[in-house]
Protein backbone atom coordinates (compact mmCIF):
# COMPACT_ATOMS: atom_id res chain seq x y z
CA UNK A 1 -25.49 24.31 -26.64
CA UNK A 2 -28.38 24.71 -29.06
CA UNK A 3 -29.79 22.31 -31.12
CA UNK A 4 -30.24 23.20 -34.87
CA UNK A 5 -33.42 22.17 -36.23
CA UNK A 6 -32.45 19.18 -38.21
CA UNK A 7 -30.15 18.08 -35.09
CA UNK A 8 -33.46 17.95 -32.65
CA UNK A 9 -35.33 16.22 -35.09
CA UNK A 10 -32.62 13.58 -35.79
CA UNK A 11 -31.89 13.42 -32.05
CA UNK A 12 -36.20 12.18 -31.62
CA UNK A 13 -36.02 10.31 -34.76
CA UNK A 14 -33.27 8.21 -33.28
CA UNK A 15 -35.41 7.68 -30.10
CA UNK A 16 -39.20 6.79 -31.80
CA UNK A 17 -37.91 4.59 -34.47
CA UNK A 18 -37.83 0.96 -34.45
CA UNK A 19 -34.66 -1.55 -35.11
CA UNK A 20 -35.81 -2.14 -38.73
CA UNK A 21 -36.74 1.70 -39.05
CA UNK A 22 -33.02 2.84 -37.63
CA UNK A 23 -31.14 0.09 -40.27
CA UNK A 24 -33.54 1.28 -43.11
CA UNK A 25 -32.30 4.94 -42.02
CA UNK A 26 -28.62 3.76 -41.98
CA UNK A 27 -28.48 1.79 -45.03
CA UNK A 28 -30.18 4.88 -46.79
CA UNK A 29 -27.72 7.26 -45.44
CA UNK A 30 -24.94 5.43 -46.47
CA UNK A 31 -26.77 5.18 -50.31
CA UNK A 32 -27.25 9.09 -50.33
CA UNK A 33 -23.14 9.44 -49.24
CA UNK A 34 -21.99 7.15 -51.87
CA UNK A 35 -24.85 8.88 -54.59
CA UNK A 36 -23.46 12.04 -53.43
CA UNK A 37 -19.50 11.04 -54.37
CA UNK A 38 -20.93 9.88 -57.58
CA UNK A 39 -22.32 12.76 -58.40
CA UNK A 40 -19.50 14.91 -57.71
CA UNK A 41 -16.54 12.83 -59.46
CA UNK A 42 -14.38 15.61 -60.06
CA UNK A 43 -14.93 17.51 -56.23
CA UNK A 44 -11.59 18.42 -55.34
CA UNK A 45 -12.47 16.70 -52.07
CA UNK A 46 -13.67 13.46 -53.78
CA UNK A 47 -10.91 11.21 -52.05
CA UNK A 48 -11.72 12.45 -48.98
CA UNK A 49 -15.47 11.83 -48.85
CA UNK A 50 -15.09 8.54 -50.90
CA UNK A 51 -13.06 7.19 -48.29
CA UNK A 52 -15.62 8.73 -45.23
CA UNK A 53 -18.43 7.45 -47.69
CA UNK A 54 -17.00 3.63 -48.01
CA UNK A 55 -15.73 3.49 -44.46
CA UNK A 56 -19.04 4.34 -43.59
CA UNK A 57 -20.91 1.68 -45.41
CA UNK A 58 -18.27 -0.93 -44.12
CA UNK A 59 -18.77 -0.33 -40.50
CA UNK A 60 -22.55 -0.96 -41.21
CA UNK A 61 -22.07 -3.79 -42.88
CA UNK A 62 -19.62 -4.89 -40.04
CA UNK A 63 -22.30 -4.26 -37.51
CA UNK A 64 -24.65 -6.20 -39.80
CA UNK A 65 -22.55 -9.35 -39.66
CA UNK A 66 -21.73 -9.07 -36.08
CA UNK A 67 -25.31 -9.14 -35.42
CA UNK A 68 -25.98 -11.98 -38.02
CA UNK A 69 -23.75 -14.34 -36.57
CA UNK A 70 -25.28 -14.31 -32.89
CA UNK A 71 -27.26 -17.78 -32.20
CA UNK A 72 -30.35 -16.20 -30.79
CA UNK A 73 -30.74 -13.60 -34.15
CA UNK A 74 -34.49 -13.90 -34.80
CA UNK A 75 -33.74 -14.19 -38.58
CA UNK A 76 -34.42 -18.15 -40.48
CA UNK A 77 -30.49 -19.12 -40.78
CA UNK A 78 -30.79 -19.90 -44.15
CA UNK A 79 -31.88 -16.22 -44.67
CA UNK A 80 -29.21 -15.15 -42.03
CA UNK A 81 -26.49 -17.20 -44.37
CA UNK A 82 -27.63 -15.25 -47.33
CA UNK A 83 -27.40 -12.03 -45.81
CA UNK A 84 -23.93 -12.97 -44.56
CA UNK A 85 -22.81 -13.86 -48.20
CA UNK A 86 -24.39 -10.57 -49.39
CA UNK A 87 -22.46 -8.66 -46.93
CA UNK A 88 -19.08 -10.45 -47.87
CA UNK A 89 -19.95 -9.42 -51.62
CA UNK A 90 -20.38 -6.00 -50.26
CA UNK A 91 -17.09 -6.08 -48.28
CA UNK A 92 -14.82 -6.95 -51.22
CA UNK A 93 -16.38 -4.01 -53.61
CA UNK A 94 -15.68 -1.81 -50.77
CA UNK A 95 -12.11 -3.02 -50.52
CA UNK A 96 -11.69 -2.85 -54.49
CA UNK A 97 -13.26 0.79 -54.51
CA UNK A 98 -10.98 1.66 -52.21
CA UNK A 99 -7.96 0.66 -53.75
CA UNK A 100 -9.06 1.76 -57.34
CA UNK A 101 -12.01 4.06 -57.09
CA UNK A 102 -14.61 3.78 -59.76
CA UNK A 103 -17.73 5.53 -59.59
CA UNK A 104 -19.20 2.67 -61.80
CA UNK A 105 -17.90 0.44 -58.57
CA UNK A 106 -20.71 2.67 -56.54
CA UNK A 107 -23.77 1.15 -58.46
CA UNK A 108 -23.86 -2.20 -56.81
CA UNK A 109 -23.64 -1.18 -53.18
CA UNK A 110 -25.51 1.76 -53.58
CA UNK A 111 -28.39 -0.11 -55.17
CA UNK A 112 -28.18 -3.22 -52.56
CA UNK A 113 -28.58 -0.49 -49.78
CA UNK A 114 -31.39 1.02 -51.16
CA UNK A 115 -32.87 -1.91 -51.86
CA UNK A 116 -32.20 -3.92 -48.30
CA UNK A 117 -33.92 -0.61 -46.93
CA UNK A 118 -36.72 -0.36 -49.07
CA UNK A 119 -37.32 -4.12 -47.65
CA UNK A 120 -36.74 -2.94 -43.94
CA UNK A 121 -39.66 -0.28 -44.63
CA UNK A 122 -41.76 -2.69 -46.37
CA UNK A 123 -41.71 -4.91 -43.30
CA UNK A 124 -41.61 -2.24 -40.50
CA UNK A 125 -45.06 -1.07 -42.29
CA UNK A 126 -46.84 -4.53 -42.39
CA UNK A 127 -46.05 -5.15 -38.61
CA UNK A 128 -48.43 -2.12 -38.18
């Protein structure tokens, strides 16, 4: 089966990027879905890609804290902590979005994504 163009280049992107690159990628992704839902409120398929959109974002966030809590994680712990706090923060707007959307709910997550990635790039680019 044939690759579309924007399927061969994601396939290579996933393969040269670096850890920091891919979670900079992720957390941006997830950003653009829940931007996306915002800007289409009133989508007759709104409830459906809220929920893909927020379940998304949560199983980053997930993997995040998975990979926080490990002993060897290169991260300071007191930065790992924070982090950890952050994503709890982010785990109970998820929950309340889900169980009473609000596009003003968005805001917060979306803007700590963007923002957690912009640092990932930030720091990918001075290890250069």
């Amino acid at each position: 089966m044939r690759q579309s163009p924007l399927e061969a280049y994601q396939t290579v992107e996933k393969v040269t990027l670096s850890g920091r690159e891919i979670e900079a990628a992720v957390l941006t992704k997830a950003a653009r879905m829940l931007r996306q839902c915002q800007n289409n409120w009133s989508a007759e398929d709104r409830d459906k890609r809220l929920e893909e959109a927020l379940k998304f974002n949560q199983r980053i966030w997930s993997i995040f804290q998975a990979e926080l809590t490990h002993e060897n994680h290169p991260l300071p712990k007191s930065l790992r902590r924070e982090l950890l706090r952050l994503s709890g923060f982010v785990d109970r707007r998820i929950f309340e979005t889900m169980a009473s959307p609000s596009l003003e709910k968005l805001d917060i997550v979306i803007n700590i994504n963007c923002n957690i990635a912009a640092g990932l790039r930030e720091s990918t680019q001075d290890n250069q």
